[in-house]
N, C-alpha and C. Protein backbone atom coordinates (compact mmCIF):
# COMPACT_ATOMS: atom_id res chain seq x y z
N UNK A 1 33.07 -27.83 -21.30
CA UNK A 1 32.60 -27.61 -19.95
C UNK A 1 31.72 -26.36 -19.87
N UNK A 2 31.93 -25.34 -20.35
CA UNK A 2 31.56 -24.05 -20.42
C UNK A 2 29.92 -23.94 -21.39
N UNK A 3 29.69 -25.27 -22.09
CA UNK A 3 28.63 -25.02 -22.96
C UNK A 3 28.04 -26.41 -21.60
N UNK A 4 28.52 -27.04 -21.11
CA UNK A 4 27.50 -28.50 -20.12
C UNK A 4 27.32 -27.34 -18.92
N UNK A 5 27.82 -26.09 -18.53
CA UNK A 5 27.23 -25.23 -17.53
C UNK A 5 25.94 -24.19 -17.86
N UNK A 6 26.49 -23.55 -19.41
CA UNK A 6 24.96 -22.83 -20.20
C UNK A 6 23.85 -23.71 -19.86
N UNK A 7 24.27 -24.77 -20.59
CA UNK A 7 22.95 -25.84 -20.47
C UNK A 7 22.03 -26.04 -19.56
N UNK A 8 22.82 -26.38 -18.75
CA UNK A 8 22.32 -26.93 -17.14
C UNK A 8 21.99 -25.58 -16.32
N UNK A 9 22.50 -24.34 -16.67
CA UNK A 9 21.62 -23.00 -16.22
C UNK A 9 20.59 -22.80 -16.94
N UNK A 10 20.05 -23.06 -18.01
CA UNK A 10 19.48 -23.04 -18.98
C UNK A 10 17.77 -23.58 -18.87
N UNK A 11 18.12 -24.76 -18.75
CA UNK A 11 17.77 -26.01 -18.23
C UNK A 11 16.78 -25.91 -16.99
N UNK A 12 17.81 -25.24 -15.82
CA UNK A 12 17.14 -25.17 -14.16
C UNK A 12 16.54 -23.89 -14.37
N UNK A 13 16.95 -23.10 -15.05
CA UNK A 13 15.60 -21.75 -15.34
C UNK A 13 14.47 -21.74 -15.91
N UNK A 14 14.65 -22.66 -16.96
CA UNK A 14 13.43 -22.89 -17.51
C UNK A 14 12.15 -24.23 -16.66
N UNK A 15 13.07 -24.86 -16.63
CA UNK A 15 12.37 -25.62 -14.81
C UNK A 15 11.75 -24.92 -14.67
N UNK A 16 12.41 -24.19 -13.66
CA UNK A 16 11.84 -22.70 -12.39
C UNK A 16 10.58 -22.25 -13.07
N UNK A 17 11.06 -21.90 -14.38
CA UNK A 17 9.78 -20.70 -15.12
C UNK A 17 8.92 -21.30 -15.25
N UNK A 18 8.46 -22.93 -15.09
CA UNK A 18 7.83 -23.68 -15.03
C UNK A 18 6.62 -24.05 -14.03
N UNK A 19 7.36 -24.27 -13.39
CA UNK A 19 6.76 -24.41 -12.02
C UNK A 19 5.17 -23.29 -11.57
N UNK A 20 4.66 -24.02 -10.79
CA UNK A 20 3.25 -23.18 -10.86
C UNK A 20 3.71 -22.84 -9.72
N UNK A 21 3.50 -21.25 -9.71
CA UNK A 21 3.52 -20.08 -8.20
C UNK A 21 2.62 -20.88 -7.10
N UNK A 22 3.34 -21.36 -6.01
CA UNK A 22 2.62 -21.74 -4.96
C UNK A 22 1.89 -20.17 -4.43
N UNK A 23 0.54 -20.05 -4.21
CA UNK A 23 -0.48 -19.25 -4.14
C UNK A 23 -0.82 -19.47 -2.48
N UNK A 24 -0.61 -20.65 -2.51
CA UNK A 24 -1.25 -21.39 -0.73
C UNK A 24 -0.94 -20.22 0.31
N UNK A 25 0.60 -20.26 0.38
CA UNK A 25 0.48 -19.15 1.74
C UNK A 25 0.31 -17.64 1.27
N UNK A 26 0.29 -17.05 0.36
CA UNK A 26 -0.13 -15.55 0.03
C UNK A 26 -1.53 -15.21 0.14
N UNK A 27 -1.32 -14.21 0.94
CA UNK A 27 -2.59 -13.45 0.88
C UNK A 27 -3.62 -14.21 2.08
N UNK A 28 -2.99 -14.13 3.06
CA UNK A 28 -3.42 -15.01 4.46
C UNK A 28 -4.51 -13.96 4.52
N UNK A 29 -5.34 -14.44 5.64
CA UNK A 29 -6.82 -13.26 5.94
C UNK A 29 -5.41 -12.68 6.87
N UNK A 30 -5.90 -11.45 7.23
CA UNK A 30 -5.59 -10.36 8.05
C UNK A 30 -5.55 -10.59 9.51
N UNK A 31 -4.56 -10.38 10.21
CA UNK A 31 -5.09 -10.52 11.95
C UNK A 31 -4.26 -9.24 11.81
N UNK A 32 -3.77 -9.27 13.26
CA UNK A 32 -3.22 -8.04 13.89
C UNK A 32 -2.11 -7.82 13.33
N UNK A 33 -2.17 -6.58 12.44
CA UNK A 33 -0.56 -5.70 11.69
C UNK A 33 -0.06 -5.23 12.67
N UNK A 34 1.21 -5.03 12.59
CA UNK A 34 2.06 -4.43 13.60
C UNK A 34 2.41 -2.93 12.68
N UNK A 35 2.80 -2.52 13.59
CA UNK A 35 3.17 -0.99 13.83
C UNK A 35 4.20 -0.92 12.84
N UNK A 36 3.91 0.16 12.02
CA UNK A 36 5.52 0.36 11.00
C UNK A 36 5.71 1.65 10.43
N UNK A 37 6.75 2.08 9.67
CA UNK A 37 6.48 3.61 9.40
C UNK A 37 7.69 3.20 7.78
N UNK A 38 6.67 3.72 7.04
CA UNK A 38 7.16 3.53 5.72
C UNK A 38 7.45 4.94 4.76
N UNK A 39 8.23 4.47 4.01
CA UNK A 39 8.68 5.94 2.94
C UNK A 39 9.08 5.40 1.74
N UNK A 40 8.83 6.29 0.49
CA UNK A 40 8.84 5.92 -0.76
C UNK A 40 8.23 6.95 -1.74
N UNK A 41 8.02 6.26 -2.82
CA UNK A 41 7.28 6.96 -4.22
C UNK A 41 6.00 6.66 -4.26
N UNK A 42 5.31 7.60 -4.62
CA UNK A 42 3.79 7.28 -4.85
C UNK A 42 3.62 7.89 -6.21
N UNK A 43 2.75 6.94 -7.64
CA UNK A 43 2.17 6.85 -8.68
C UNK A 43 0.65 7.08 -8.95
N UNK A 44 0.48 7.70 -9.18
CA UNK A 44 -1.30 7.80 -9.78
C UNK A 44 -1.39 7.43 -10.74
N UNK A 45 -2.13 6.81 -11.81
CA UNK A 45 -2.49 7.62 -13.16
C UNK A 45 -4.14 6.99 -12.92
N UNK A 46 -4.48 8.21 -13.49
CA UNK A 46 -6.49 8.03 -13.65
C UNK A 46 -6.38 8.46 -15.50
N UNK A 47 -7.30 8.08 -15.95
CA UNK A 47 -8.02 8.42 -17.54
C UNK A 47 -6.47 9.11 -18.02
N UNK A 48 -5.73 8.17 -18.32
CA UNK A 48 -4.72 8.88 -19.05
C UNK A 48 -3.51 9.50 -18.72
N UNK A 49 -3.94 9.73 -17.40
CA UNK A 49 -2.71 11.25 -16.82
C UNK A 49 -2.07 10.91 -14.92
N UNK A 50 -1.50 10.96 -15.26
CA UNK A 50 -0.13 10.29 -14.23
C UNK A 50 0.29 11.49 -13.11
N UNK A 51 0.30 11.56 -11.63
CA UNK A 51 0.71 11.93 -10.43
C UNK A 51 1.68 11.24 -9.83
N UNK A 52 2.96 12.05 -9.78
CA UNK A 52 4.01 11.31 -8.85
C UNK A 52 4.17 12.37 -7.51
N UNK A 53 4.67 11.37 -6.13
CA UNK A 53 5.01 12.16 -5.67
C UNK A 53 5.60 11.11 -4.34
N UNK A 54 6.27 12.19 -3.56
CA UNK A 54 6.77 11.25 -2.73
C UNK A 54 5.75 10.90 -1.18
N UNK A 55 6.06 9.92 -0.38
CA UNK A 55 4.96 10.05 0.90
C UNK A 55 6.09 9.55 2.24
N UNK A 56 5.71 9.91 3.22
CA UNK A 56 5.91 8.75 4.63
C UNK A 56 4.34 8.10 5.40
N UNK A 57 4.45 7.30 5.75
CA UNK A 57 3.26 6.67 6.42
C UNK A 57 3.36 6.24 7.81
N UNK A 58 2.75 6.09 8.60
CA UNK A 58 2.70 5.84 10.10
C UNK A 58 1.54 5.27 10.08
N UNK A 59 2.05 4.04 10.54
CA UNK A 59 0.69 2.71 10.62
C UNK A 59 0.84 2.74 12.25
N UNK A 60 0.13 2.82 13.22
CA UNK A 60 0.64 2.79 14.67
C UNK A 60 -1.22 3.11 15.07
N UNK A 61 -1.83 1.49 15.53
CA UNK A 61 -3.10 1.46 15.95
C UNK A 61 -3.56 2.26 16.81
N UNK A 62 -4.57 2.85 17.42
CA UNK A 62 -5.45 3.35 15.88
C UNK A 62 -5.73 4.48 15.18
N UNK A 63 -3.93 4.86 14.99
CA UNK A 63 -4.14 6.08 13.80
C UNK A 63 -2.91 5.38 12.95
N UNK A 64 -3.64 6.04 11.93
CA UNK A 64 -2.51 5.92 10.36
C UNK A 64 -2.65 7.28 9.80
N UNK A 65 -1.02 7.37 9.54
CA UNK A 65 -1.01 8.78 9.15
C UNK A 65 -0.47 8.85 7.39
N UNK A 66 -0.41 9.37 6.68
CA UNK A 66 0.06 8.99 5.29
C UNK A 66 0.01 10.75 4.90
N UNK A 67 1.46 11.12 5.03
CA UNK A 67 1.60 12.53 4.30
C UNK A 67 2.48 12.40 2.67
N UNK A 68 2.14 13.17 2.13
CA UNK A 68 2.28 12.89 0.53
C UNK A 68 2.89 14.24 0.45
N UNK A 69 4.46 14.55 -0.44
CA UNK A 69 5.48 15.31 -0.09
C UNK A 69 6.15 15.49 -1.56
N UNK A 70 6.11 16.95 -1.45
CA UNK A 70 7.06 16.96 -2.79
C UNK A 70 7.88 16.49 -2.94
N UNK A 71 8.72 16.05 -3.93
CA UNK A 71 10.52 15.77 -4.35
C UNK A 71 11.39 16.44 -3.55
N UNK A 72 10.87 17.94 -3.17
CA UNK A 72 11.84 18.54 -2.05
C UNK A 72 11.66 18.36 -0.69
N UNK A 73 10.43 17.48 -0.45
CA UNK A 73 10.34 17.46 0.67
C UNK A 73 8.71 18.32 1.63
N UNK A 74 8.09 19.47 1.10
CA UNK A 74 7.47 20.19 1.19
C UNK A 74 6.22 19.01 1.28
N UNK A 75 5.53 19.66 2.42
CA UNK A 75 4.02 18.41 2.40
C UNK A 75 2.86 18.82 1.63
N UNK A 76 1.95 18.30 0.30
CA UNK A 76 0.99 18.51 -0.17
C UNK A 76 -0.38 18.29 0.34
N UNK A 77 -0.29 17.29 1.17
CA UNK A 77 -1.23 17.13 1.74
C UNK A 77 -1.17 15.88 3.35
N UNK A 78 -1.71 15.37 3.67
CA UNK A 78 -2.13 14.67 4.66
C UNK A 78 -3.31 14.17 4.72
N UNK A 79 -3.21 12.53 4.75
CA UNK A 79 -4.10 11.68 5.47
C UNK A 79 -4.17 10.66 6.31
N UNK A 80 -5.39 11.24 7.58
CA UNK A 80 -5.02 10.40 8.53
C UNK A 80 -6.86 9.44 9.06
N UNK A 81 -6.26 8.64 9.67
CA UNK A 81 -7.49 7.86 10.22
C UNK A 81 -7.45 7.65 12.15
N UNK A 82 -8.32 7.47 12.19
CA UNK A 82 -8.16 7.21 13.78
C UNK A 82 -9.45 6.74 13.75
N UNK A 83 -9.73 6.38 15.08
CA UNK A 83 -11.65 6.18 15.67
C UNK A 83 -12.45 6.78 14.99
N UNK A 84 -12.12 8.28 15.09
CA UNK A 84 -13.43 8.93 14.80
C UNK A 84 -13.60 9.33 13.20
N UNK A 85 -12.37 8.69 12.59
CA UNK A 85 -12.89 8.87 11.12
C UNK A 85 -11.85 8.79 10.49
N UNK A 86 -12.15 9.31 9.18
CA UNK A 86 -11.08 10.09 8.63
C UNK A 86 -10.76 11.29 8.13
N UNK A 87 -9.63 12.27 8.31
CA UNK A 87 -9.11 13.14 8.12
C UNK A 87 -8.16 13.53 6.54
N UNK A 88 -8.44 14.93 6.16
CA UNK A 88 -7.55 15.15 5.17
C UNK A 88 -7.23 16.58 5.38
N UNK A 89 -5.48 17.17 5.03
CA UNK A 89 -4.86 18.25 5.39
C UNK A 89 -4.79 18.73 4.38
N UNK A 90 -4.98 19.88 3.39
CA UNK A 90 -4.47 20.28 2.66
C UNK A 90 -2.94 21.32 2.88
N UNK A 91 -2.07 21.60 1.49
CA UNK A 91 -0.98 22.22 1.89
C UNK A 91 -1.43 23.77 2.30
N UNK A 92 -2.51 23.93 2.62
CA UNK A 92 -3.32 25.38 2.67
C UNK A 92 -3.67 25.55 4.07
N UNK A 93 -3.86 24.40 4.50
CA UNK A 93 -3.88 23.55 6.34
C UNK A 93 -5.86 23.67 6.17
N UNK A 94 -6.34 23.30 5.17
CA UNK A 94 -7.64 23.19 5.51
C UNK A 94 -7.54 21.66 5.87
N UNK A 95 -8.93 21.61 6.05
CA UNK A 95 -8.79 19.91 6.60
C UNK A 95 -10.22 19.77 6.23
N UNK A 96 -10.49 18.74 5.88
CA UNK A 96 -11.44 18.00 5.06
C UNK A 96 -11.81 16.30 6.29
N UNK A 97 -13.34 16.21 6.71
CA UNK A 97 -13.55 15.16 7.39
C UNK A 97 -14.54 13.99 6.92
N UNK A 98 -14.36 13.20 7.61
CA UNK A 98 -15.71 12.00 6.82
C UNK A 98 -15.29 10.95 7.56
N UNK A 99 -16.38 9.86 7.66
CA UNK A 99 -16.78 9.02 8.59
C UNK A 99 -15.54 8.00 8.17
N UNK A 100 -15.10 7.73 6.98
CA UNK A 100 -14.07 6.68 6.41
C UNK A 100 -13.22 7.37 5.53
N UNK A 101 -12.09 6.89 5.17
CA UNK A 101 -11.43 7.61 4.65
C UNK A 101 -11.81 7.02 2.70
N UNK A 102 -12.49 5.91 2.55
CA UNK A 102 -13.16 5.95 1.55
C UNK A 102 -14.23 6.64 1.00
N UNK A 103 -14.87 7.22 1.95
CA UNK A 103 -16.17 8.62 1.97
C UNK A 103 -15.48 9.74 1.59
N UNK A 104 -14.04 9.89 2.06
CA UNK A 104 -13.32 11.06 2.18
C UNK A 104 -13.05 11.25 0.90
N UNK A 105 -12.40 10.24 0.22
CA UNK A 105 -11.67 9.99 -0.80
C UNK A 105 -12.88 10.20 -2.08
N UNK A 106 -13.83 9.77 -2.35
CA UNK A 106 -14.92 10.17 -3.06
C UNK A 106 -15.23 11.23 -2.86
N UNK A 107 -15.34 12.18 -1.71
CA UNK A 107 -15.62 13.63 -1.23
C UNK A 107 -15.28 14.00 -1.83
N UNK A 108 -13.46 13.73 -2.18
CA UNK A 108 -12.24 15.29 -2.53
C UNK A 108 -12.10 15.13 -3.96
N UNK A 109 -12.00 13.31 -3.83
CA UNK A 109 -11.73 13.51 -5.73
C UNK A 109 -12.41 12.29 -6.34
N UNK A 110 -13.55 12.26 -6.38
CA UNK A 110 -14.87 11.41 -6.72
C UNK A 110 -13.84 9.91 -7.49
N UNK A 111 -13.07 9.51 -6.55
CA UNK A 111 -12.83 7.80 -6.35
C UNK A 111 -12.83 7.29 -5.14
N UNK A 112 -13.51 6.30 -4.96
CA UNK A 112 -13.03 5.23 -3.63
C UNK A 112 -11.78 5.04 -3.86
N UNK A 113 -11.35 5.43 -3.18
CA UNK A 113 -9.41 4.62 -2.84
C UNK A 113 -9.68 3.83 -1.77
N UNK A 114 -8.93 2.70 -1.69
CA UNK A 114 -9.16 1.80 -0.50
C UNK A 114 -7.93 2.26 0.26
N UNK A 115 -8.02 3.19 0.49
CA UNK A 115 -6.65 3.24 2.10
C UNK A 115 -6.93 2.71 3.38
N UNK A 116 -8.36 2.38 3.59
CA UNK A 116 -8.29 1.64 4.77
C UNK A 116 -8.08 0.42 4.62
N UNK A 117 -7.52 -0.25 3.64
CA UNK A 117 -7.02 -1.46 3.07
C UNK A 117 -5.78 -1.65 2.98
N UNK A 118 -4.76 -0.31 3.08
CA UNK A 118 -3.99 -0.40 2.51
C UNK A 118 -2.67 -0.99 3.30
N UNK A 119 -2.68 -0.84 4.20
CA UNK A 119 -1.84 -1.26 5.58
C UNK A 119 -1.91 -2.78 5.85
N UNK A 120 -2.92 -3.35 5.26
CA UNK A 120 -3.87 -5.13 5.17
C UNK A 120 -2.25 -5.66 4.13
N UNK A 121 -2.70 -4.53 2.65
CA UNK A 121 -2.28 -5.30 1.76
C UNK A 121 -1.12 -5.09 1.83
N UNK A 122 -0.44 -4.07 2.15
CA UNK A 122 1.14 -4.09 2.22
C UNK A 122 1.89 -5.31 2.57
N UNK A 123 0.73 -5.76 4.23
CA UNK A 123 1.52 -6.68 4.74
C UNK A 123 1.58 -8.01 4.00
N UNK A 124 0.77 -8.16 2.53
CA UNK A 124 1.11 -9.03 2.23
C UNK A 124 -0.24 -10.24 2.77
N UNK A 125 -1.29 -9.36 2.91
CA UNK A 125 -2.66 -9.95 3.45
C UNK A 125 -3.65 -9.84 3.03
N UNK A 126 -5.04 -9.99 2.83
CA UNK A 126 -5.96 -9.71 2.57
C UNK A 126 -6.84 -9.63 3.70
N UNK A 127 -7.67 -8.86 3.19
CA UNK A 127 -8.82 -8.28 4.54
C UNK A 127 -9.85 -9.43 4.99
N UNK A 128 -10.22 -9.77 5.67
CA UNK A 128 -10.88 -11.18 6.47
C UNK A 128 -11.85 -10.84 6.40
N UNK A 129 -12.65 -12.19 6.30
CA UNK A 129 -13.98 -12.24 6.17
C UNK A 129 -14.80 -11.34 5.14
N UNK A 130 -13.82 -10.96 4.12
CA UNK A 130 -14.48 -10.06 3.00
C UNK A 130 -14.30 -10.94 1.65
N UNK A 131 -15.10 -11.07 0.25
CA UNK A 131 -14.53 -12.02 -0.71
C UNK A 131 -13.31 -11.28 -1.47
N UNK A 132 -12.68 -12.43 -1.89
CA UNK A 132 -11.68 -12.55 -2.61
C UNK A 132 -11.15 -13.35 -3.58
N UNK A 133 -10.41 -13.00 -4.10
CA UNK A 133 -9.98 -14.23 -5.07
C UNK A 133 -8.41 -13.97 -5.24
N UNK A 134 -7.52 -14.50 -5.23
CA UNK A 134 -6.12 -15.14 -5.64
C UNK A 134 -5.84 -15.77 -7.31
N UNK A 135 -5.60 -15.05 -7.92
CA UNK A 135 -5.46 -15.65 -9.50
C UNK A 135 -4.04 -16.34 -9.75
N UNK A 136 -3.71 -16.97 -10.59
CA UNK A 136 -2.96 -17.68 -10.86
C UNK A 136 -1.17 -17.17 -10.65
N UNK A 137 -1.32 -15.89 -11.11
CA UNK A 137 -0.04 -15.52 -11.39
C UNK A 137 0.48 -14.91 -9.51
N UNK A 138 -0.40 -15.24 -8.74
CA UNK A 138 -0.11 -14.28 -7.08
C UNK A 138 -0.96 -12.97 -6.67
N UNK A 139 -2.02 -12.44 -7.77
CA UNK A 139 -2.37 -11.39 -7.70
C UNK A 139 -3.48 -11.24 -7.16
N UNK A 140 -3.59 -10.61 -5.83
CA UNK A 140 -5.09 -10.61 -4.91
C UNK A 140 -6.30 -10.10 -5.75
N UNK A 141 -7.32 -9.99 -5.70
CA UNK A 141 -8.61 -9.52 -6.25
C UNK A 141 -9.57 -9.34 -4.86
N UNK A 142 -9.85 -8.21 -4.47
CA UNK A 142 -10.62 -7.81 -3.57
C UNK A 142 -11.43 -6.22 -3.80
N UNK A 143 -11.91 -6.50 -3.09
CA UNK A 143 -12.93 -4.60 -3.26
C UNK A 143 -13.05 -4.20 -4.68
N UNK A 144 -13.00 -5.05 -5.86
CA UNK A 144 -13.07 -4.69 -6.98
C UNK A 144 -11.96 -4.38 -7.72
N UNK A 145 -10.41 -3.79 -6.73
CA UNK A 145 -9.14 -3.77 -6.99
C UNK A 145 -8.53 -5.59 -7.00
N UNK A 146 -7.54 -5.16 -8.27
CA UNK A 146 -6.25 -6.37 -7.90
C UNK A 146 -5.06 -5.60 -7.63
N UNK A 147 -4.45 -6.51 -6.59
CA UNK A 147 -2.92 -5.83 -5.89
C UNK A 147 -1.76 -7.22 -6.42
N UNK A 148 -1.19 -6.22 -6.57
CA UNK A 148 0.11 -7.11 -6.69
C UNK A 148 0.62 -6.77 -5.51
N UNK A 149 1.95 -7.33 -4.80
CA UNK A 149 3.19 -6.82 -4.39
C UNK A 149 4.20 -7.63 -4.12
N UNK A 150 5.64 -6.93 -4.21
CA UNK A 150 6.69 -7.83 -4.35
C UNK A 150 7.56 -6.88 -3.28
N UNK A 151 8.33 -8.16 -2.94
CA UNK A 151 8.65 -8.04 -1.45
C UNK A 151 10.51 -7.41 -1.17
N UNK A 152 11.15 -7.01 -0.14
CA UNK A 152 12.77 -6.99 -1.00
C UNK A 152 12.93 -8.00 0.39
N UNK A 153 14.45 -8.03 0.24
CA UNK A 153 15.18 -9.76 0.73
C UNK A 153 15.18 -10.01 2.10
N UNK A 154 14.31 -8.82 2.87
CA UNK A 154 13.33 -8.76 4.08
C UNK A 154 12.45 -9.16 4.02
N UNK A 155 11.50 -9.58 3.28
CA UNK A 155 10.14 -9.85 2.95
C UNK A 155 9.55 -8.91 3.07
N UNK A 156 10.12 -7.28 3.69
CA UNK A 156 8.54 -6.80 3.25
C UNK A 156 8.65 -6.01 2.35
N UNK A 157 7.50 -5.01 2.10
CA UNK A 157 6.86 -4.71 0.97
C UNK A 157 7.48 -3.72 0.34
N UNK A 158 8.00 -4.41 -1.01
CA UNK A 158 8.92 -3.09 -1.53
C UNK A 158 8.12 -2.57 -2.78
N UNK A 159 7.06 -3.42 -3.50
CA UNK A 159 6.40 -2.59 -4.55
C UNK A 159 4.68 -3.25 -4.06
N UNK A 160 4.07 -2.22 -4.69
CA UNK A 160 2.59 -2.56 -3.93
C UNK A 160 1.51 -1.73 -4.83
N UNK A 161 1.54 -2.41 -6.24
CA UNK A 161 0.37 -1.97 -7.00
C UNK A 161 -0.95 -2.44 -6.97
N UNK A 162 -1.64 -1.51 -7.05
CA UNK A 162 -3.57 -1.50 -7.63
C UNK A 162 -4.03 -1.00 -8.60
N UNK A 163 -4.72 -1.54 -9.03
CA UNK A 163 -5.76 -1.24 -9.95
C UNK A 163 -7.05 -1.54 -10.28
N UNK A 164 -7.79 -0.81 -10.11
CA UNK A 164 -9.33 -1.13 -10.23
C UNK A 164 -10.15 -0.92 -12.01
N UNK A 165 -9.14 -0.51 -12.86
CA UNK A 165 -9.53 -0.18 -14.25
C UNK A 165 -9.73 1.00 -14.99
N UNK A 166 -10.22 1.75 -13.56
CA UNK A 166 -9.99 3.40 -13.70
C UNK A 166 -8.66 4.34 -13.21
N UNK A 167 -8.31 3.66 -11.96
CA UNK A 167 -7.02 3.90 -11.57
C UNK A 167 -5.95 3.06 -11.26
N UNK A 168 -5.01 3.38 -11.24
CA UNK A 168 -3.97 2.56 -11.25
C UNK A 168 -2.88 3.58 -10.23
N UNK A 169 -2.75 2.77 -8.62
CA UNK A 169 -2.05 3.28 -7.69
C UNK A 169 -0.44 2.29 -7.25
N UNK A 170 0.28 3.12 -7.47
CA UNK A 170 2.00 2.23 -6.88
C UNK A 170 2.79 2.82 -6.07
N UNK A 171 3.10 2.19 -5.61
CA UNK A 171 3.68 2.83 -4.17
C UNK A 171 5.07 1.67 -3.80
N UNK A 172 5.72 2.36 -4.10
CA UNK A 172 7.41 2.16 -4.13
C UNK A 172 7.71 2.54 -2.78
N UNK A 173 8.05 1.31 -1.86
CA UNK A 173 8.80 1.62 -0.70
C UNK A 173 10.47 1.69 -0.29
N UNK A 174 10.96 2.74 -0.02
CA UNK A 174 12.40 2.98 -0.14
C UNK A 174 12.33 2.42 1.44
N UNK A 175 11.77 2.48 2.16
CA UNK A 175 12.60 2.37 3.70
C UNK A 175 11.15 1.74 4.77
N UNK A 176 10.81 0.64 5.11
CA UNK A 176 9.54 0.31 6.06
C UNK A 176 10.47 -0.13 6.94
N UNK A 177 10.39 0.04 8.47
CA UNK A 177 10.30 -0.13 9.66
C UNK A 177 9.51 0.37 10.67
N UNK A 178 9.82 0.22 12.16
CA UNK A 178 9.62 0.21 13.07
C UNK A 178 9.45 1.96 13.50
N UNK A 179 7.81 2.51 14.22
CA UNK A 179 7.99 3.90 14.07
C UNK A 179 9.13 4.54 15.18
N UNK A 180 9.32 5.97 14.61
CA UNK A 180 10.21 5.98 15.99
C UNK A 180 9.62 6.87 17.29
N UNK A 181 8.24 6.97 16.81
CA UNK A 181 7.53 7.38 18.34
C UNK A 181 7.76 6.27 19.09
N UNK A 182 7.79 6.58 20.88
CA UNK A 182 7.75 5.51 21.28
C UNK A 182 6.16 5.72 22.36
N UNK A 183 5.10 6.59 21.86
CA UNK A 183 4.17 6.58 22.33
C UNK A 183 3.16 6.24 21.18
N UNK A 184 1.93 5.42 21.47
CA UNK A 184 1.14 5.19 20.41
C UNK A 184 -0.03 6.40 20.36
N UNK A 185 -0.20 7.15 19.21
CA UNK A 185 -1.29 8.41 19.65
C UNK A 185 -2.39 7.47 19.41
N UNK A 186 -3.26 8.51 20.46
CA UNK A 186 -4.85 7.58 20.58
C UNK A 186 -5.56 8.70 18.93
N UNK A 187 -4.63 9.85 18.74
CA UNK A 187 -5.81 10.95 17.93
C UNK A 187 -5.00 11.02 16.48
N UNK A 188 -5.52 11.27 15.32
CA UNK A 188 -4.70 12.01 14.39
C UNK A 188 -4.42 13.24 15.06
N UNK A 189 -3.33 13.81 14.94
CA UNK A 189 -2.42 15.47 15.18
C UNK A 189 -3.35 16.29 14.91
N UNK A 190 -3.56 16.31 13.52
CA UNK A 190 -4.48 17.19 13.12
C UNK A 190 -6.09 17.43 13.78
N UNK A 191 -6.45 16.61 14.66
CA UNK A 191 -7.71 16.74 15.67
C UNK A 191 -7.06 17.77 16.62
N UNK A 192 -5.84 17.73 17.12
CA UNK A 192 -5.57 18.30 18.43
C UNK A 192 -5.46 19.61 18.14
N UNK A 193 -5.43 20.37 16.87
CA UNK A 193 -4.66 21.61 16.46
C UNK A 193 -6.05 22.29 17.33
């Protein structure tokens, strides 16, 4: 009995491993994201050499806030978006501006990062009306980046890698919900100082 149960687990796994990844519903075009506030690990590595660190994020239309935080907690920096652009804080409190936060991001450290993408792909979407491609194994291809992400037994987004060939960005979510402002700011913070 104990070797007709191996089997037949055996058997239905290798099935499974079989089976071609239904692709159909992943990676829907984009409509309206809802509001969320996420926390986790953040990964760099560029040419060789690897940045960890921790972040919280505030997706809440139309600002997104994304502060990036030591292991103890201490903030390194800040980035935010709103209307009028995008914003960057250093832990020094300078602040750094530009029309997108992809302008920004080439400004400070000569890569496009797609962060104004990044809130799209978390949800498990791709950006509309822009090209794309979906490859075999689930993995989006857009802006020149492919994203993976895998989801926890909520569906949402618990790992959320990119890579464009030069960099390679991951972002480990320990905790996404609902923010707990209960006002939506019209400004990034950092405009009002």
């Amino acid at each position: 009995m104990k070797h007709t149960v191996s089997i037949a687990a055996i058997l239905l796994l290798s099935a499974c491993a079989q089976l071609p990844q239904d692709s159909a519903g992943l990676w829907q075009p984009s409509e309206q994201i809802s509001s969320f506030a996420a926390e986790g690990r953040l990964a760099v590595k560029a040419e060789g050499k690897g940045s960890y660190a921790n972040f919280d994020w505030t997706y809440q239309p139309p600002v997104e806030t994304i502060n990036i935080n030591t292991p103890l907690g201490s903030t390194l920096g800040q980035l935010c978006q709103d209307r009028d652009g995008a914003l960057a804080v250093d832990a020094k409190g300078n602040v750094y501006q530009a029309e997108s936060a992809e302008e920004l991001s080439r400004q400070l450290i000569g890569f496009n990062l797609p962060i104004q993408y990044l809130h799209i792909w978390a949800d498990g979407r791709r950006v509309a009306h822009a090209p794309y491609r979906i490859l075999s194994d689930g993995i989006l291809e857009q802006y020149g980046w492919t994203i993976g992400r895998t989801v926890n037994s909520e569906g949402k987004a618990r790992i959320l890698q990119l890579d464009n060939g030069k960099l390679n960005i991951r972002l480990v979510f320990t905790e996404i919900g609902m923010p707990s402002e209960t006002e939506t700011p019209e400004r990034c913070a950092a405009r009002t100082r």
